[in-house]
PDB file of N, CA and C in Angstrom:
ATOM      1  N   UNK A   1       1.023 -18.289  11.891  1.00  0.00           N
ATOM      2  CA  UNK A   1       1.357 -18.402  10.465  1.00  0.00           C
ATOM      3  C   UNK A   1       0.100 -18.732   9.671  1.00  0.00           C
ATOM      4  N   UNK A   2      -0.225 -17.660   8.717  1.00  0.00           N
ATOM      5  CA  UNK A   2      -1.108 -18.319   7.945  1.00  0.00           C
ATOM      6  C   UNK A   2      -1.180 -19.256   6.502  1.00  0.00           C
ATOM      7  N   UNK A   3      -1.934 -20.312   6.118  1.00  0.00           N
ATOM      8  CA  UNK A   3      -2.375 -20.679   5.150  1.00  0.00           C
ATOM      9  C   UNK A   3      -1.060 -20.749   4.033  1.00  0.00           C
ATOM     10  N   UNK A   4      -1.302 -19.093   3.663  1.00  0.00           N
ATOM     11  CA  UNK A   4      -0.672 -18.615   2.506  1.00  0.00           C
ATOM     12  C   UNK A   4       0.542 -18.634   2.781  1.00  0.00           C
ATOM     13  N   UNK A   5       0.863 -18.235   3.801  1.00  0.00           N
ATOM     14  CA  UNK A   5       2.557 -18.514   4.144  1.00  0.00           C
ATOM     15  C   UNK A   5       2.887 -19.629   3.845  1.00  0.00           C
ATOM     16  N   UNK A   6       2.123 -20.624   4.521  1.00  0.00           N
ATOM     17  CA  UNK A   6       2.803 -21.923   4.502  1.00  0.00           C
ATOM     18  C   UNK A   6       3.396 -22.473   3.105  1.00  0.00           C
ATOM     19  N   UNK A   7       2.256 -22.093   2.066  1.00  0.00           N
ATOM     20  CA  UNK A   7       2.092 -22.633   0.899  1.00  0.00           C
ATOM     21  C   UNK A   7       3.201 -21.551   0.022  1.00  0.00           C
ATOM     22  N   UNK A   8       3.264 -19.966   0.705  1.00  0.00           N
ATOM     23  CA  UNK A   8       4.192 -19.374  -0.256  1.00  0.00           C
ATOM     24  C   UNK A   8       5.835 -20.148   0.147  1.00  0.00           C
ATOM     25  N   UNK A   9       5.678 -20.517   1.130  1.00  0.00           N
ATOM     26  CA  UNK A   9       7.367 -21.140   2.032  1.00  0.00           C
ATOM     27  C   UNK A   9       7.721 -22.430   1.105  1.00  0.00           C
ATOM     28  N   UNK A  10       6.581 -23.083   1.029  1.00  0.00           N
ATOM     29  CA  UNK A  10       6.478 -24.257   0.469  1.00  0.00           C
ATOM     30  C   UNK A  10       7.155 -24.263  -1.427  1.00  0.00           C
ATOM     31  N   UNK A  11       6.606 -22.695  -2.037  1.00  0.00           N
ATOM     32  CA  UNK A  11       6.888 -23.002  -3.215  1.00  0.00           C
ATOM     33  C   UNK A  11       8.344 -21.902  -3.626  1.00  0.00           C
ATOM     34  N   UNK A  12       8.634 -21.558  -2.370  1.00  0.00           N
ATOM     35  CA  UNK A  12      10.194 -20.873  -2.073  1.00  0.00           C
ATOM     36  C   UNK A  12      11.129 -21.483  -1.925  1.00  0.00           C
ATOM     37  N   UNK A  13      10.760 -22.762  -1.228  1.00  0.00           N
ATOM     38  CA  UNK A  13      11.454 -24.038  -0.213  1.00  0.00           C
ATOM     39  C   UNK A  13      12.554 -24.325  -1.625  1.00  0.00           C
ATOM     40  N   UNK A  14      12.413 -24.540  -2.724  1.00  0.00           N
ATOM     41  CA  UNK A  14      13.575 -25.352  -3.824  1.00  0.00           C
ATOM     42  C   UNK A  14      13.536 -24.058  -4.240  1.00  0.00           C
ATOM     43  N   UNK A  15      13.308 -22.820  -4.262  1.00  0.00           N
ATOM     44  CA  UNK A  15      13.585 -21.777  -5.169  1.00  0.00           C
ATOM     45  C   UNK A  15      15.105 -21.180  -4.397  1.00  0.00           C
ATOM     46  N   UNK A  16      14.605 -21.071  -3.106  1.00  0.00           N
ATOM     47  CA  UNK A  16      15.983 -20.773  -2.097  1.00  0.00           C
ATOM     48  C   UNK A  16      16.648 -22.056  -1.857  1.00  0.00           C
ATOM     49  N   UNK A  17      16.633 -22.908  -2.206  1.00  0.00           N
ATOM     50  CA  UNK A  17      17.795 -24.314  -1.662  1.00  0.00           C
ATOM     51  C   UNK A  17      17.991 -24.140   0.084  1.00  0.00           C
ATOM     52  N   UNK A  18      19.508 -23.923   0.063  1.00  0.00           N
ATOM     53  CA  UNK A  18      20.007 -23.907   0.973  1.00  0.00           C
ATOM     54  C   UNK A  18      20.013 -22.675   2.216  1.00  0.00           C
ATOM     55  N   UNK A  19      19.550 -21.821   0.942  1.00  0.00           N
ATOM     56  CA  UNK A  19      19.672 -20.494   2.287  1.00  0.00           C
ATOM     57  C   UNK A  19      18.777 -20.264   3.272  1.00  0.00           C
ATOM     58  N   UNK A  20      17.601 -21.095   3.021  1.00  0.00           N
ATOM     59  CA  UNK A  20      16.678 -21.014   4.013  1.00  0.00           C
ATOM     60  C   UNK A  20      15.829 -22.009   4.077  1.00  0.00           C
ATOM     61  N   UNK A  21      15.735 -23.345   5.335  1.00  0.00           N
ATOM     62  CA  UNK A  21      15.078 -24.635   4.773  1.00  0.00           C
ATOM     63  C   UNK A  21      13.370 -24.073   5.728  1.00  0.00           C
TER      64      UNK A  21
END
């Protein structure tokens, strides 16, 4: 996993709630 993932997951993480932690 890179970098950018982490950080794109990170600013998805409250955009998706529940559907994907």
């Amino acid at each position: 996993m890179k970098k950018n993932e982490s950080a794109f997951r990170l600013q998805i993480a409250p955009y998706l709630g529940d559907r994907e932690v």
